[in-house]
Protein backbone atom coordinates (compact mmCIF):
# COMPACT_ATOMS: atom_id res chain seq x y z
CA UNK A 1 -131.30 71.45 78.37
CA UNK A 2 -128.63 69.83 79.80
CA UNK A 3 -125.23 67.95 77.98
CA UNK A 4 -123.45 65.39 80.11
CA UNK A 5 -125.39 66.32 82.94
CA UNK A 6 -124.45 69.96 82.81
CA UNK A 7 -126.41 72.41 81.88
CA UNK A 8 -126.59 74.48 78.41
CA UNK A 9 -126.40 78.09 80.80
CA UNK A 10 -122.61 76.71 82.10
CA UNK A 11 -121.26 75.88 78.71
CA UNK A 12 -122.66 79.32 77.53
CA UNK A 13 -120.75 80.84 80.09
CA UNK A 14 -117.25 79.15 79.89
CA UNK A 15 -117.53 79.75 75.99
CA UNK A 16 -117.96 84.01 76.99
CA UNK A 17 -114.95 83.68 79.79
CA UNK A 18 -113.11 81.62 77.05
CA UNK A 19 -113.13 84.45 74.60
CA UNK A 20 -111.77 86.64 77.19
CA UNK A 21 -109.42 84.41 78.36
CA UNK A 22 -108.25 83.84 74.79
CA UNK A 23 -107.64 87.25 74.29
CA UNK A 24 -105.58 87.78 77.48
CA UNK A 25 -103.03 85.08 75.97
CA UNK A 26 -102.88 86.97 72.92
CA UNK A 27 -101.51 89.70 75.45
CA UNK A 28 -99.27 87.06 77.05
CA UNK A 29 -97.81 86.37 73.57
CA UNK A 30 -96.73 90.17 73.16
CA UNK A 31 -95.33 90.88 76.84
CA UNK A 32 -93.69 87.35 77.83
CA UNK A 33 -91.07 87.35 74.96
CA UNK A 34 -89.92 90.88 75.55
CA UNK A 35 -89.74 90.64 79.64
CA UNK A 36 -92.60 93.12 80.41
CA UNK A 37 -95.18 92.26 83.13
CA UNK A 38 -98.13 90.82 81.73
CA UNK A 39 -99.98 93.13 84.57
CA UNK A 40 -98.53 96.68 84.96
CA UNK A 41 -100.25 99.89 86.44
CA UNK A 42 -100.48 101.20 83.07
CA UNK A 43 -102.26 97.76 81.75
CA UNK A 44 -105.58 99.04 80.91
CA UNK A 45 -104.16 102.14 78.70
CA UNK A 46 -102.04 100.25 77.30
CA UNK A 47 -104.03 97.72 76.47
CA UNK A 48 -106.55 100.07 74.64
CA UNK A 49 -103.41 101.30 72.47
CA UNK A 50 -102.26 98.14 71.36
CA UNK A 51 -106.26 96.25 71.30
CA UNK A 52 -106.33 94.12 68.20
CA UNK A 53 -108.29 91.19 68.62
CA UNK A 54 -106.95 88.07 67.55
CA UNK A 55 -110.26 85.88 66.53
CA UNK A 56 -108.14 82.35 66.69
CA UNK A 57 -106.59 82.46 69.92
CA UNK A 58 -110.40 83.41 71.02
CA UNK A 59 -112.29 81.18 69.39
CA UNK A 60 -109.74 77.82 70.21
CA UNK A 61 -109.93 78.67 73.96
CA UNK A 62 -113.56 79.00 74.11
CA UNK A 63 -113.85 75.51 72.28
CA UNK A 64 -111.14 73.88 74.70
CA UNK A 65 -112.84 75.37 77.88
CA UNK A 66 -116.24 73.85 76.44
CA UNK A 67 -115.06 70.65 75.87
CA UNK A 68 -113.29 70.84 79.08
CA UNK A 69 -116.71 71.15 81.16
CA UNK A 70 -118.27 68.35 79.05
CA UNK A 71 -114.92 66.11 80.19
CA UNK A 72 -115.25 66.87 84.06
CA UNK A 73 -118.65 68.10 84.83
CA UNK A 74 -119.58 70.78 87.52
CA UNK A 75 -119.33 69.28 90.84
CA UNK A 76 -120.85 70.47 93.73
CA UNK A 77 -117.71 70.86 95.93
CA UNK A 78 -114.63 72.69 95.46
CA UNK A 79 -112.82 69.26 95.59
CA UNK A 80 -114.84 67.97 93.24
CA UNK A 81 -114.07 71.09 90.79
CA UNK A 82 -110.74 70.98 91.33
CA UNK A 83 -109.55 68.82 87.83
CA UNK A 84 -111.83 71.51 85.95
CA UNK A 85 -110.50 74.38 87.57
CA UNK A 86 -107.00 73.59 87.00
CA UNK A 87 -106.87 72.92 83.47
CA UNK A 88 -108.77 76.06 82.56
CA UNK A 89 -105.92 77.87 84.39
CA UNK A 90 -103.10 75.72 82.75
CA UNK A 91 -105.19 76.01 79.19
CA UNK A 92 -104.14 79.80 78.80
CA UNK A 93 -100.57 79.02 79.94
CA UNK A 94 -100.19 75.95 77.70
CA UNK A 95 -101.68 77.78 74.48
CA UNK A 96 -99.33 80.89 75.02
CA UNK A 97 -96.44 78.14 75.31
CA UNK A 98 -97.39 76.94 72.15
CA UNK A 99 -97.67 80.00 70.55
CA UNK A 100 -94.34 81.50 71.96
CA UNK A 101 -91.99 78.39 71.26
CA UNK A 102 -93.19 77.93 67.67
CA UNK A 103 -92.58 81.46 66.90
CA UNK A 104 -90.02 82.25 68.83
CA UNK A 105 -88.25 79.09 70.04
CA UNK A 106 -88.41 80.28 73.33
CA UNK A 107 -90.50 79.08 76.45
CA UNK A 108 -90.08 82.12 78.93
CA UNK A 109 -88.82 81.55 82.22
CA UNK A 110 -91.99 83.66 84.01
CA UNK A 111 -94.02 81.16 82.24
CA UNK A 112 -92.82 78.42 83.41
CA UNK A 113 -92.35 79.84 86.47
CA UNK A 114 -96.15 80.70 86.86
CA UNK A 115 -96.89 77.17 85.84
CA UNK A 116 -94.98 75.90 88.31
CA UNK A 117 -96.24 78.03 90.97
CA UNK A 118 -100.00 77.36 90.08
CA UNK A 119 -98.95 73.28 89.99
CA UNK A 120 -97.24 73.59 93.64
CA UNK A 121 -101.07 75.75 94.88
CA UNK A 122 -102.98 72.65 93.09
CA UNK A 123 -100.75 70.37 94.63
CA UNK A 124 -101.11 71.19 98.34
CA UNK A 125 -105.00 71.52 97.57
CA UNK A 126 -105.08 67.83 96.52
CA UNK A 127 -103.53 67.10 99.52
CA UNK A 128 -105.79 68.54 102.16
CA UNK A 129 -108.12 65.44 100.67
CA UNK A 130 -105.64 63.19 99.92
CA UNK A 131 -101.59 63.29 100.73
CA UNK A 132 -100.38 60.75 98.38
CA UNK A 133 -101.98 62.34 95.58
CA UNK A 134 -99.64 65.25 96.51
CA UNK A 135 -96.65 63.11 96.63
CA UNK A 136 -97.52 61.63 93.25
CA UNK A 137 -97.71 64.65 91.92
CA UNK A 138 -94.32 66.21 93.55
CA UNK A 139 -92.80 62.89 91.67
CA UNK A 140 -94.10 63.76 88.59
CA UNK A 141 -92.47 67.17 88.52
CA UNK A 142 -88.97 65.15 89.24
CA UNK A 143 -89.58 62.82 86.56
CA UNK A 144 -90.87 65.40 83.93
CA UNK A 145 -88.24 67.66 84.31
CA UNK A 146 -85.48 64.80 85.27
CA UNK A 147 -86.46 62.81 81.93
CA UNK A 148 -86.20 66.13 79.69
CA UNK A 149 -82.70 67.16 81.50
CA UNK A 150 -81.41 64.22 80.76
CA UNK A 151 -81.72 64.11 77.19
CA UNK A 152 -80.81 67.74 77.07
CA UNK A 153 -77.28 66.40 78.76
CA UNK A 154 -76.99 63.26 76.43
CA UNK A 155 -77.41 65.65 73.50
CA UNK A 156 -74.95 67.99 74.35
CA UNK A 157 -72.57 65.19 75.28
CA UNK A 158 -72.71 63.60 72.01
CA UNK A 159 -73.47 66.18 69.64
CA UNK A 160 -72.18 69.20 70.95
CA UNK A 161 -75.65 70.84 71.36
CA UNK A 162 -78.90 70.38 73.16
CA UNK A 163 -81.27 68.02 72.14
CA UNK A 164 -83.68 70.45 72.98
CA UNK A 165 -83.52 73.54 75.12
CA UNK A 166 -84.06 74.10 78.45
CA UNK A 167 -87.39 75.64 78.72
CA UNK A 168 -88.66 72.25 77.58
CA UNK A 169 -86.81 70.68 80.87
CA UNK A 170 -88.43 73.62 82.91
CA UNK A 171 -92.53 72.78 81.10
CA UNK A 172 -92.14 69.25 81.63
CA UNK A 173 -91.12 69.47 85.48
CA UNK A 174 -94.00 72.19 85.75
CA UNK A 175 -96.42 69.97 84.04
CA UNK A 176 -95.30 67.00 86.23
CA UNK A 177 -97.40 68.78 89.00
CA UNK A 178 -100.15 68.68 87.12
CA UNK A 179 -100.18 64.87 86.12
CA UNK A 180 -98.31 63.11 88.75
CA UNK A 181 -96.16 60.44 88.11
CA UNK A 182 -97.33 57.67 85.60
CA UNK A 183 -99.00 60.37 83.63
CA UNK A 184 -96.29 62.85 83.09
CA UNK A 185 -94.12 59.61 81.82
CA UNK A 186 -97.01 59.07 79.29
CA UNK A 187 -97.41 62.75 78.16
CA UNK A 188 -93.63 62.48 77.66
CA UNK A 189 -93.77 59.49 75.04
CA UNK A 190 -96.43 60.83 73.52
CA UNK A 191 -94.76 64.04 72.84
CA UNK A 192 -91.99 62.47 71.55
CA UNK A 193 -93.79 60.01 69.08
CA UNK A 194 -96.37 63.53 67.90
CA UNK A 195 -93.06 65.18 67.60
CA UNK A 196 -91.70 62.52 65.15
CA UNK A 197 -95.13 62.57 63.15
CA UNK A 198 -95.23 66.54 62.55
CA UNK A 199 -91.10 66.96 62.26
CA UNK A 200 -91.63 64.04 59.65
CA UNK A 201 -94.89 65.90 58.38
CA UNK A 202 -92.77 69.64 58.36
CA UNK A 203 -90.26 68.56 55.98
CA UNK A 204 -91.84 66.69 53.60
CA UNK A 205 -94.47 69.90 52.97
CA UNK A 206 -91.19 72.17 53.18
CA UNK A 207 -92.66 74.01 55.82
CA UNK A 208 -89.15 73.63 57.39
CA UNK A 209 -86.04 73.21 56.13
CA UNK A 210 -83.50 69.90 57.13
CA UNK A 211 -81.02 72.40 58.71
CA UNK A 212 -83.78 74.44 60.75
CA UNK A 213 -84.72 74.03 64.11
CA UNK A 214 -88.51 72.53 65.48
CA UNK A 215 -89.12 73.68 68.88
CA UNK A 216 -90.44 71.00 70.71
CA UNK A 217 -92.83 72.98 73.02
CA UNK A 218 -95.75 72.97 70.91
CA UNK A 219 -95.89 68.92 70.86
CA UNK A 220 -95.38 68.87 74.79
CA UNK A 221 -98.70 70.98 74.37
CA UNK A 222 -100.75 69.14 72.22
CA UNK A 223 -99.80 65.69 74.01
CA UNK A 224 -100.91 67.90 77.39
CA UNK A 225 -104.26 68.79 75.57
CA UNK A 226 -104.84 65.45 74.07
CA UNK A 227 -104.15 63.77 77.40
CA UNK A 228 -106.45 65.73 79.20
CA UNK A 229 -109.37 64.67 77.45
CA UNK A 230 -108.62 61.05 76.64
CA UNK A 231 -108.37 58.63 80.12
CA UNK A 232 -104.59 58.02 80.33
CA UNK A 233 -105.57 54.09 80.29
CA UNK A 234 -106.79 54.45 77.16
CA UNK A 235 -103.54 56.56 75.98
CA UNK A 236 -100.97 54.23 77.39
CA UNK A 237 -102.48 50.94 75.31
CA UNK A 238 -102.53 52.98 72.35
CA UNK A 239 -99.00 53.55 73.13
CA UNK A 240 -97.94 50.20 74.21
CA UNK A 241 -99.33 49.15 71.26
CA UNK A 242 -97.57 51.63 68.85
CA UNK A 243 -94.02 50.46 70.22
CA UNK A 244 -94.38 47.21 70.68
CA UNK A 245 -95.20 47.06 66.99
CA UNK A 246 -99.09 45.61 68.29
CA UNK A 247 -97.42 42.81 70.10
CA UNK A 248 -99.16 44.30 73.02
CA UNK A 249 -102.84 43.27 74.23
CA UNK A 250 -103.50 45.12 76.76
């Protein structure tokens, strides 16, 4: 039986590794925040100590690395894999992000650091196919993490305090990498306009208070997720559309 030309035995076994996988974020979430190495000599005993599975986290990174092999396919080069491969490695990384800043309002520094390091590997791998897809992408870090700075700067400048913190500057250059140019410039308006929605959405329910702070990390993620499943074409009318009050046509 096959789905989108792929067939059911694949999806069965990204939904097993994505169980796993969600589990190891869960792990993420507890070391990241307090500055411990996610793996230590000690990681398996440790692990056993501390094992509480948490069902959510496993179950929402199965269904995003299913839906991620109905979106790309399994090609039959590495090239050709190379779209799927990288967002299953980002998913983890994005979802423990997500997790982190809204609890926390914090985006560690080895996260984004790991991000960035994995987006730099991808990069160069593009490249051995294709050099200006590497250069595209080396722009989009610039602009990601330019764009994001610069607010940050304008905020402080005007209102004494960042617009948002830092972190966000240091995801949004990382996730440049990952979406090259055009695309990281998309993800960013899009973040900003889901960010209006649930901020507006937040205080009305009273979930949070006027005077309390939204992290903004967890709407860079979901624009990341939802732009990795919907063609960016099909995002940027939407968009054009939405602030051009449907003056645009496309």
């Amino acid at each position: 039986m096959y789905f989108n030309d792929v067939h059911i035995a694949y999806y069965v076994v990204v939904a097993i590794l994505g169980l796993f996988v969600g589990e190891f974020v869960d792990w993420m979430n507890k070391r990241l925040p307090e500055y411990k190495a996610v793996f230590s000599n000690d990681l398996i005993t440790e692990y056993k100590m501390n094992f509480k599975p948490n069902y959510i986290l496993m179950l929402v990174t199965s269904t995003i690395y299913i839906f991620l092999v109905y979106r790309f396919g399994i090609g039959t080069t590495i090239i050709s894999n190379l779209d799927l491969v990288k967002y299953m490695i980002l998913t983890p990384m994005l979802l423990s992000a997500f997790v982190i800043d809204y609890k926390l309002q914090i985006i560690p520094n080895r996260l984004n650091l790991t991000i960035f390091e994995v987006g730099i590997i991808f990069a160069f791998l593009y490249g051995l196919s294709n050099v200006a897809i590497t250069i595209n992408m080396l722009l989009g870090m610039l602009a990601g993490g330019g764009i994001f700075l610069l607010i940050t700067l304008i905020g402080g400048l005007f209102y004494g305090k960042e617009a948002m913190g830092f972190g966000d500057v240091k995801l949004m250059g990382a996730l440049g990498l990952y979406f090259g140019l055009s695309n990281i410039i998309t993800i960013t308006l899009m973040s900003f306009l889901i960010g209006a929605i649930l901020s507006i959405f937040l205080l009305i329910t009273k979930i949070k208070k006027t005077d309390e702070y939204i992290p903004f990390g967890p709407f860079i993620v979901i624009a990341t997720f939802i732009s990795i499943y919907i063609p960016f074409e099909q995002i940027k009318t939407i968009l054009m559309q939405i602030f051009t009050l449907g003056l645009y046509k496309g």
